[in-house]
PDB file of N, CA and C in Angstrom:
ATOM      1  N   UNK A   1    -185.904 -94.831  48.671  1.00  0.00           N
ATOM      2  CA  UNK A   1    -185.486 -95.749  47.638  1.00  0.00           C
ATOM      3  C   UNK A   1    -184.370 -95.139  46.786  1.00  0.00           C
ATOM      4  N   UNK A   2    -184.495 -93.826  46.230  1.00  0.00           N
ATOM      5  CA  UNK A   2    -183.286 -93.177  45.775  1.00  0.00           C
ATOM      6  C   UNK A   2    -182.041 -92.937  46.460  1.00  0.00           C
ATOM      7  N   UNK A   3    -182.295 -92.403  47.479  1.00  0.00           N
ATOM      8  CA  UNK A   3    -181.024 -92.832  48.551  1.00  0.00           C
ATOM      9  C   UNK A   3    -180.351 -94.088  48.781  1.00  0.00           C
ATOM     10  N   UNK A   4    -181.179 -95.375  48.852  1.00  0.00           N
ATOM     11  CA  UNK A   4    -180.503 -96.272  48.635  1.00  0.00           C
ATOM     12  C   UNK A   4    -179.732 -97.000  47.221  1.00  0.00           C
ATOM     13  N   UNK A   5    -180.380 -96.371  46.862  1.00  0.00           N
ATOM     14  CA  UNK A   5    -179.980 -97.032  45.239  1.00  0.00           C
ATOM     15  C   UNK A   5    -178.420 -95.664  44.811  1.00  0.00           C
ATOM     16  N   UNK A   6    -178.621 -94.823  45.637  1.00  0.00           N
ATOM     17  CA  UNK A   6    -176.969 -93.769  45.182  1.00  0.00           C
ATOM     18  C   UNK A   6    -176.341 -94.775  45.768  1.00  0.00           C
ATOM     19  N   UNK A   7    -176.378 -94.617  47.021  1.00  0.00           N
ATOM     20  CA  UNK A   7    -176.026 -95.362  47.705  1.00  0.00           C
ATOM     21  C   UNK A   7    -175.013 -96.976  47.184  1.00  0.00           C
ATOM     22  N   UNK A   8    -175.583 -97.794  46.682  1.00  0.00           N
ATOM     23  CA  UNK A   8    -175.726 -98.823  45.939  1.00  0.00           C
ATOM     24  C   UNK A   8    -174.557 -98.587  44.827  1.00  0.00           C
ATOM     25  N   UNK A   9    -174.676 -97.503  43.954  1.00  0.00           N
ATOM     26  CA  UNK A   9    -174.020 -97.318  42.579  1.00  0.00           C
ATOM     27  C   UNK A   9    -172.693 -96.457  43.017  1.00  0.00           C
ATOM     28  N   UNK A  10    -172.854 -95.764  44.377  1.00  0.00           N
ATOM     29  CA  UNK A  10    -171.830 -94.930  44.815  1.00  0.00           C
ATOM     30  C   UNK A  10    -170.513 -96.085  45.322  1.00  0.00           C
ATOM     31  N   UNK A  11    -170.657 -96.790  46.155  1.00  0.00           N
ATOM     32  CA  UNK A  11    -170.242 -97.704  46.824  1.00  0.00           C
ATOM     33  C   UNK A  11    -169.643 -99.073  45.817  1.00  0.00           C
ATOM     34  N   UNK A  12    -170.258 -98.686  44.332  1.00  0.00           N
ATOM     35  CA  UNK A  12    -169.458-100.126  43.581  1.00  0.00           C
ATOM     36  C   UNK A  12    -168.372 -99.222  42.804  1.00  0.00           C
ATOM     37  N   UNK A  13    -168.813 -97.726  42.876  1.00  0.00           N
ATOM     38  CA  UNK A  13    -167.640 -96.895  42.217  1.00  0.00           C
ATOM     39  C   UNK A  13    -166.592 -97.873  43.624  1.00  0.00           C
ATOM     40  N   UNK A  14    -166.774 -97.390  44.775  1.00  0.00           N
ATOM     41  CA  UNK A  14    -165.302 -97.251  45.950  1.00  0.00           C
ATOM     42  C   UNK A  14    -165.176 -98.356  45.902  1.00  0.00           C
ATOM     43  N   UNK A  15    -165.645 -99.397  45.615  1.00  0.00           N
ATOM     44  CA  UNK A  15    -164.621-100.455  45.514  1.00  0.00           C
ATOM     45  C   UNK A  15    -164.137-101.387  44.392  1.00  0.00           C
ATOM     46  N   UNK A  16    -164.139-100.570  43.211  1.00  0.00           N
ATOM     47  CA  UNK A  16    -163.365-100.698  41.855  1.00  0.00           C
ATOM     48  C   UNK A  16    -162.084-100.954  42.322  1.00  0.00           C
ATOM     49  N   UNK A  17    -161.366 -99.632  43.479  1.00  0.00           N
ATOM     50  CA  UNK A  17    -159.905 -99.829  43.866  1.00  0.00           C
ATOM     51  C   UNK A  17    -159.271-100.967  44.333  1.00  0.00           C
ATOM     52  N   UNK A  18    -160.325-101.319  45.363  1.00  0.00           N
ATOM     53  CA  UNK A  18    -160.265-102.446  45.986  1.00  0.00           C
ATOM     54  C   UNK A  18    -159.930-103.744  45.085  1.00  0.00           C
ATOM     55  N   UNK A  19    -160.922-104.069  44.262  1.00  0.00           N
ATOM     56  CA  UNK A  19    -160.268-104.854  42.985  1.00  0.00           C
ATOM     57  C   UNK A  19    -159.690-104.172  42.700  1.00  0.00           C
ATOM     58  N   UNK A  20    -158.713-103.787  42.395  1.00  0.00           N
ATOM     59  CA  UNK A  20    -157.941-103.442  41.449  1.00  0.00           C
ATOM     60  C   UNK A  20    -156.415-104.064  41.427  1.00  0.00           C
ATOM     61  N   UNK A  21    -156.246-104.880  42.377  1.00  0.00           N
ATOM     62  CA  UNK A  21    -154.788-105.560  42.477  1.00  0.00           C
ATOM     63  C   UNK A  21    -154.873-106.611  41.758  1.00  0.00           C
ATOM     64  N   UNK A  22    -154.544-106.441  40.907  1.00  0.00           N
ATOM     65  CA  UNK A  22    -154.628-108.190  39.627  1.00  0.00           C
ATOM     66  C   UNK A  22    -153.367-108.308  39.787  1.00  0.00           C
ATOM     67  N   UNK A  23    -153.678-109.356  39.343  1.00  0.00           N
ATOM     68  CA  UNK A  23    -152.281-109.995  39.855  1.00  0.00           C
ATOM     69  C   UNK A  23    -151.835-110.203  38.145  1.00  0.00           C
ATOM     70  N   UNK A  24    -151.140-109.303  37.367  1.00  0.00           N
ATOM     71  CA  UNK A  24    -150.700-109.275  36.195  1.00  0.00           C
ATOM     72  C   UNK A  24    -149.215-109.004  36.422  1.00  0.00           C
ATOM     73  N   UNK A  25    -148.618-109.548  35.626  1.00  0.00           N
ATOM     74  CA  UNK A  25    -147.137-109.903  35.760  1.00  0.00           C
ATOM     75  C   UNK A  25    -146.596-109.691  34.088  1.00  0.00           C
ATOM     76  N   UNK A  26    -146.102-108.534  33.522  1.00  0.00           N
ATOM     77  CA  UNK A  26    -146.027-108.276  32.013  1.00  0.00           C
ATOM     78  C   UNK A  26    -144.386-108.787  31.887  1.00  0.00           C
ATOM     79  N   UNK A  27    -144.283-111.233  31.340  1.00  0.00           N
ATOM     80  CA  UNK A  27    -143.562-111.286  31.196  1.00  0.00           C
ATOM     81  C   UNK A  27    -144.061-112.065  30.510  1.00  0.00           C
ATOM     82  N   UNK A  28    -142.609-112.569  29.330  1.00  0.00           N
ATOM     83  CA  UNK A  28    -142.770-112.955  28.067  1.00  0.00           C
ATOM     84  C   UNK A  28    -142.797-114.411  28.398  1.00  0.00           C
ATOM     85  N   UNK A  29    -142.746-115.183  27.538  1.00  0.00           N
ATOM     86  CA  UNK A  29    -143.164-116.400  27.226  1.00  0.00           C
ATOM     87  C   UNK A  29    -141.890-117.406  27.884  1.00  0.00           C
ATOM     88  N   UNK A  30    -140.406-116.923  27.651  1.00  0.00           N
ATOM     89  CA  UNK A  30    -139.546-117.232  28.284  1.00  0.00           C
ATOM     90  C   UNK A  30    -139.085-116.505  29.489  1.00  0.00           C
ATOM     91  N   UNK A  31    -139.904-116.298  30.305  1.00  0.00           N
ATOM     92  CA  UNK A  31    -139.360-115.674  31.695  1.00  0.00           C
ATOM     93  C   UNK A  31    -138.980-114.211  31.643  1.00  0.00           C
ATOM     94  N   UNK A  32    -138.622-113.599  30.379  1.00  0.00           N
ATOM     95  CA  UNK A  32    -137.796-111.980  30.603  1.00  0.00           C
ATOM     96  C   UNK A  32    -138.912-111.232  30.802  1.00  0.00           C
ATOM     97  N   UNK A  33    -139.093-110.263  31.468  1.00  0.00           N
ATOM     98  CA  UNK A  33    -139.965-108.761  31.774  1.00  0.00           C
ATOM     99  C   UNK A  33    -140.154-108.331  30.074  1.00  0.00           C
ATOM    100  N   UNK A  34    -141.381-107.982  30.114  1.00  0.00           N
ATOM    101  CA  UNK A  34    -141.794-107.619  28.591  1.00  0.00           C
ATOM    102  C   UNK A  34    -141.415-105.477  29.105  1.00  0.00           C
ATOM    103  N   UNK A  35    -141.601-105.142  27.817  1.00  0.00           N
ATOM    104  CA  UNK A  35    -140.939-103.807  28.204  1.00  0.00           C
ATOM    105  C   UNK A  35    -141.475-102.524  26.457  1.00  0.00           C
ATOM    106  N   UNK A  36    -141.707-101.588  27.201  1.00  0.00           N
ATOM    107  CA  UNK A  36    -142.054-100.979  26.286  1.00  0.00           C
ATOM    108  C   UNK A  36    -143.628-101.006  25.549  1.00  0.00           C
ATOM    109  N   UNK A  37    -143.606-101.303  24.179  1.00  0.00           N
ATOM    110  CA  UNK A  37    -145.748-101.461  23.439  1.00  0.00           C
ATOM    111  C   UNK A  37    -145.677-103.083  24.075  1.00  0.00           C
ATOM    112  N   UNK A  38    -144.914-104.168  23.842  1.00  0.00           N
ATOM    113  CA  UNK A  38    -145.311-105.173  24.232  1.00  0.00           C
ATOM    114  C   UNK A  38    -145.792-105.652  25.818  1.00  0.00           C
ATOM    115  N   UNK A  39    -145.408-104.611  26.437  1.00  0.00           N
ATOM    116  CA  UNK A  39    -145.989-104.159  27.666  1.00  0.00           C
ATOM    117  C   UNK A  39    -147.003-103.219  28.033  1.00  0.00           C
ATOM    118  N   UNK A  40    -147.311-102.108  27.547  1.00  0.00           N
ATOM    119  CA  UNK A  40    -148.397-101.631  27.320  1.00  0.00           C
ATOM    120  C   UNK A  40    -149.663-102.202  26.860  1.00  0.00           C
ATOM    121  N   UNK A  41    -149.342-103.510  25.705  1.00  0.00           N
ATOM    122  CA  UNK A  41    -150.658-103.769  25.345  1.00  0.00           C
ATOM    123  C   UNK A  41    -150.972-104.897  25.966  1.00  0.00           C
ATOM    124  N   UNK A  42    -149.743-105.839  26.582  1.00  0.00           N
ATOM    125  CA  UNK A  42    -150.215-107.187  27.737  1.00  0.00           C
ATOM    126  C   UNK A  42    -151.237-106.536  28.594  1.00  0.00           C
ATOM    127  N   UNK A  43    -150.248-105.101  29.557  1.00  0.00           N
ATOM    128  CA  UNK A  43    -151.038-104.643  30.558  1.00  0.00           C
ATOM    129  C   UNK A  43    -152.363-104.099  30.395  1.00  0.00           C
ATOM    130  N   UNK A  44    -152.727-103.942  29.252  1.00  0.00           N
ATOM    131  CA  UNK A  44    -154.623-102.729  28.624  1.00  0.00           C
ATOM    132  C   UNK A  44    -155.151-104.094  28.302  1.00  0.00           C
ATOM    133  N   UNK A  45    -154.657-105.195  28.094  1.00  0.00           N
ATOM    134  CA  UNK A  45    -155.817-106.334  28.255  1.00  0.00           C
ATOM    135  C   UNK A  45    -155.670-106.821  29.283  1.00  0.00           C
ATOM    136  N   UNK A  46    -154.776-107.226  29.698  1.00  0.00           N
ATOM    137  CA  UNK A  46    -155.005-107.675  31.155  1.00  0.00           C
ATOM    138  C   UNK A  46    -155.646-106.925  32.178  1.00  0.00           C
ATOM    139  N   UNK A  47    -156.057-105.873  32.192  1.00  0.00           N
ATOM    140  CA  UNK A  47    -156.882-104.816  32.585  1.00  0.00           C
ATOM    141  C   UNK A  47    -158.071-104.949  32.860  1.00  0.00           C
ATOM    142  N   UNK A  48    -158.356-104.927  31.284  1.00  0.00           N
ATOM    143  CA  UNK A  48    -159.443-105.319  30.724  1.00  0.00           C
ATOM    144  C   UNK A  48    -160.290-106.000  30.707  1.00  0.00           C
ATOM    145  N   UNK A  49    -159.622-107.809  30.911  1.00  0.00           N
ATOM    146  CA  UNK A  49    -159.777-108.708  31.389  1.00  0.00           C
ATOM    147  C   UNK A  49    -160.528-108.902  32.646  1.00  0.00           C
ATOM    148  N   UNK A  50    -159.927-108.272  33.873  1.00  0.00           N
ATOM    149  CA  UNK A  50    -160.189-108.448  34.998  1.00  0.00           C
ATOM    150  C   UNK A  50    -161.105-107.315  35.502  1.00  0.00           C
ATOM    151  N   UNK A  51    -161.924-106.403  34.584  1.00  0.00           N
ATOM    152  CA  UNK A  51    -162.179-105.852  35.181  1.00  0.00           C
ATOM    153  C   UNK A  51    -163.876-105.831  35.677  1.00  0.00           C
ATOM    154  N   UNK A  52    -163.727-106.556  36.699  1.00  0.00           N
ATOM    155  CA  UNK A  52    -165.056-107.468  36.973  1.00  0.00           C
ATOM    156  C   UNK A  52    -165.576-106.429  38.337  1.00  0.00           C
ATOM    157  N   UNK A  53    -166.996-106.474  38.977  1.00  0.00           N
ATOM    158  CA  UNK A  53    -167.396-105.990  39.830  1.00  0.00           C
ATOM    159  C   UNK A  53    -167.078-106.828  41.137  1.00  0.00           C
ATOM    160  N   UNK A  54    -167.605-106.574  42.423  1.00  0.00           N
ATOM    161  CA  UNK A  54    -167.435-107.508  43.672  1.00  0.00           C
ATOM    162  C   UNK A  54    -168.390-109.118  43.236  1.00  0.00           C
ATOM    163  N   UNK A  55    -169.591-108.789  42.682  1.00  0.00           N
ATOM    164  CA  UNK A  55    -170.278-109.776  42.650  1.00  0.00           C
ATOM    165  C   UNK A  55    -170.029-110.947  41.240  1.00  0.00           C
ATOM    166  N   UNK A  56    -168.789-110.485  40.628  1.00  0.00           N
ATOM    167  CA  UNK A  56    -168.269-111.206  39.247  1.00  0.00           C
ATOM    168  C   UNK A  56    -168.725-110.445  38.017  1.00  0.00           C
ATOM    169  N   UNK A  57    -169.742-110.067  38.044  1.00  0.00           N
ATOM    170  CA  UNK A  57    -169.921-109.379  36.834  1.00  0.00           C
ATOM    171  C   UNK A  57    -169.217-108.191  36.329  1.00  0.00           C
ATOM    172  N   UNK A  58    -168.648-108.032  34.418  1.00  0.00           N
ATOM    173  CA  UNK A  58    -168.274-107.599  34.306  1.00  0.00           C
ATOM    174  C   UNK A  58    -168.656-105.753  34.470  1.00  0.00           C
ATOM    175  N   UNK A  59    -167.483-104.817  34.668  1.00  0.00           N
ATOM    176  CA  UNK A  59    -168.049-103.556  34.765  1.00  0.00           C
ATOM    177  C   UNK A  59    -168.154-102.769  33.538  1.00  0.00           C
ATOM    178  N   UNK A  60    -168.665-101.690  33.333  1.00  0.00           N
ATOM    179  CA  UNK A  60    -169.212-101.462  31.660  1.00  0.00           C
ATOM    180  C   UNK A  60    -169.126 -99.851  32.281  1.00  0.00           C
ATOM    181  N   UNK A  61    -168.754 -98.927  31.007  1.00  0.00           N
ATOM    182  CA  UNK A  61    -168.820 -97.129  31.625  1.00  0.00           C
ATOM    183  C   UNK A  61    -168.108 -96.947  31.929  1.00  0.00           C
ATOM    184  N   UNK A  62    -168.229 -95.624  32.857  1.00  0.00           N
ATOM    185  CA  UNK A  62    -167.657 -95.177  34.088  1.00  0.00           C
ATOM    186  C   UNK A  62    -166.462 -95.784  34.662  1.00  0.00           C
ATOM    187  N   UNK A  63    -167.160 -96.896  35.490  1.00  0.00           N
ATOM    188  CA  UNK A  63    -166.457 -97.950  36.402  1.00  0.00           C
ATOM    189  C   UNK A  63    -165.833 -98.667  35.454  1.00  0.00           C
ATOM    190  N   UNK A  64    -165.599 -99.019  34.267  1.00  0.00           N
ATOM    191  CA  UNK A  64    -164.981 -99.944  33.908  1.00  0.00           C
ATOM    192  C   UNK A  64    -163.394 -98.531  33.231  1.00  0.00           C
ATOM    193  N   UNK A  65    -163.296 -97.513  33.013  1.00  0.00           N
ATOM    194  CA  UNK A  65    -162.898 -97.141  31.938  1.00  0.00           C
ATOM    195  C   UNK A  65    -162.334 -96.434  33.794  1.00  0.00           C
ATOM    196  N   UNK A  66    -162.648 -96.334  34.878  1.00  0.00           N
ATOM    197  CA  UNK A  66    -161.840 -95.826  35.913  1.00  0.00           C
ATOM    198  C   UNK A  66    -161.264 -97.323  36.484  1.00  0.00           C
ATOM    199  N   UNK A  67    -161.615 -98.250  36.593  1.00  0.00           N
ATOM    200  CA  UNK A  67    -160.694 -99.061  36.841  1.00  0.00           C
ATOM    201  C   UNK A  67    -159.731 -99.669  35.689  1.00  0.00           C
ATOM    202  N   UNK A  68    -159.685 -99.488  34.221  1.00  0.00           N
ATOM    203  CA  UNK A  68    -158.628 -99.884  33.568  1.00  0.00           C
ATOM    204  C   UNK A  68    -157.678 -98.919  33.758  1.00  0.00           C
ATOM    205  N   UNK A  69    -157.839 -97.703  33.829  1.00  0.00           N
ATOM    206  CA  UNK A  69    -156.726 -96.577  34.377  1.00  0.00           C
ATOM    207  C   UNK A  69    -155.883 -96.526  35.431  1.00  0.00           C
ATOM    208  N   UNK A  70    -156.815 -96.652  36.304  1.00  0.00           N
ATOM    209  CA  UNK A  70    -156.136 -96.990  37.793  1.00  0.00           C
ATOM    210  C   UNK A  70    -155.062 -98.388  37.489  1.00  0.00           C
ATOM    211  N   UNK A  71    -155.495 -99.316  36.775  1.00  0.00           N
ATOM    212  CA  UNK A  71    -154.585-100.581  36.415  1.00  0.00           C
ATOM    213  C   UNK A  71    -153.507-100.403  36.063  1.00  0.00           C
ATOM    214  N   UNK A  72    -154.047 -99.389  34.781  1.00  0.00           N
ATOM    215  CA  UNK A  72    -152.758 -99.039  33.736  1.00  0.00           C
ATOM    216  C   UNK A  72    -151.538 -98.114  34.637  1.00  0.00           C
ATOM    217  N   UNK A  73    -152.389 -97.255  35.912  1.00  0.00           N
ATOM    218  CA  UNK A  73    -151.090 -96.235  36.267  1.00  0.00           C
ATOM    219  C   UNK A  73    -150.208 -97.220  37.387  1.00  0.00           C
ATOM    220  N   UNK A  74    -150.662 -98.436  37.619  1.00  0.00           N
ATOM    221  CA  UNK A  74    -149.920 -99.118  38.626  1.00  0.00           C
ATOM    222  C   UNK A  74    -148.522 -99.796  38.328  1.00  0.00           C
TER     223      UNK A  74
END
């Protein structure tokens, strides 16, 4: 039962990456590329936002604070 359950918690770490392609696009209201803090802080909520497990639920910890990173370095 412990083996399966690493198992279980190991396996929603590896596919955080997998989600991890959001489809976030940091542009302003009239079409121009946002650039600079107004881009930094679109992209840390939009992050944020999406950062849901395989089964929809949101991720919390660990997994949530390694997939807003991975977001942010993309």
């Amino acid at each position: 039962m412990k083996r399966l359950s690493l198992v279980v918690v190991l396996s929603l770490f590896a596919a955080a990456p997998a989600f991890a392609e959001v489809s976030c696009k940091a542009v302003s209201a009239d079409g121009k590329p946002l650039a600079g803090a107004a881009k930094s802080s679109f992209m840390k909520k939009c992050c944020e936002d999406n950062a849901k497990s395989a089964d929809g639920k949101a991720l919390s910890g660990a997994a949530k604070n390694s997939f807003v990173k991975k977001c942010m370095g993309d």
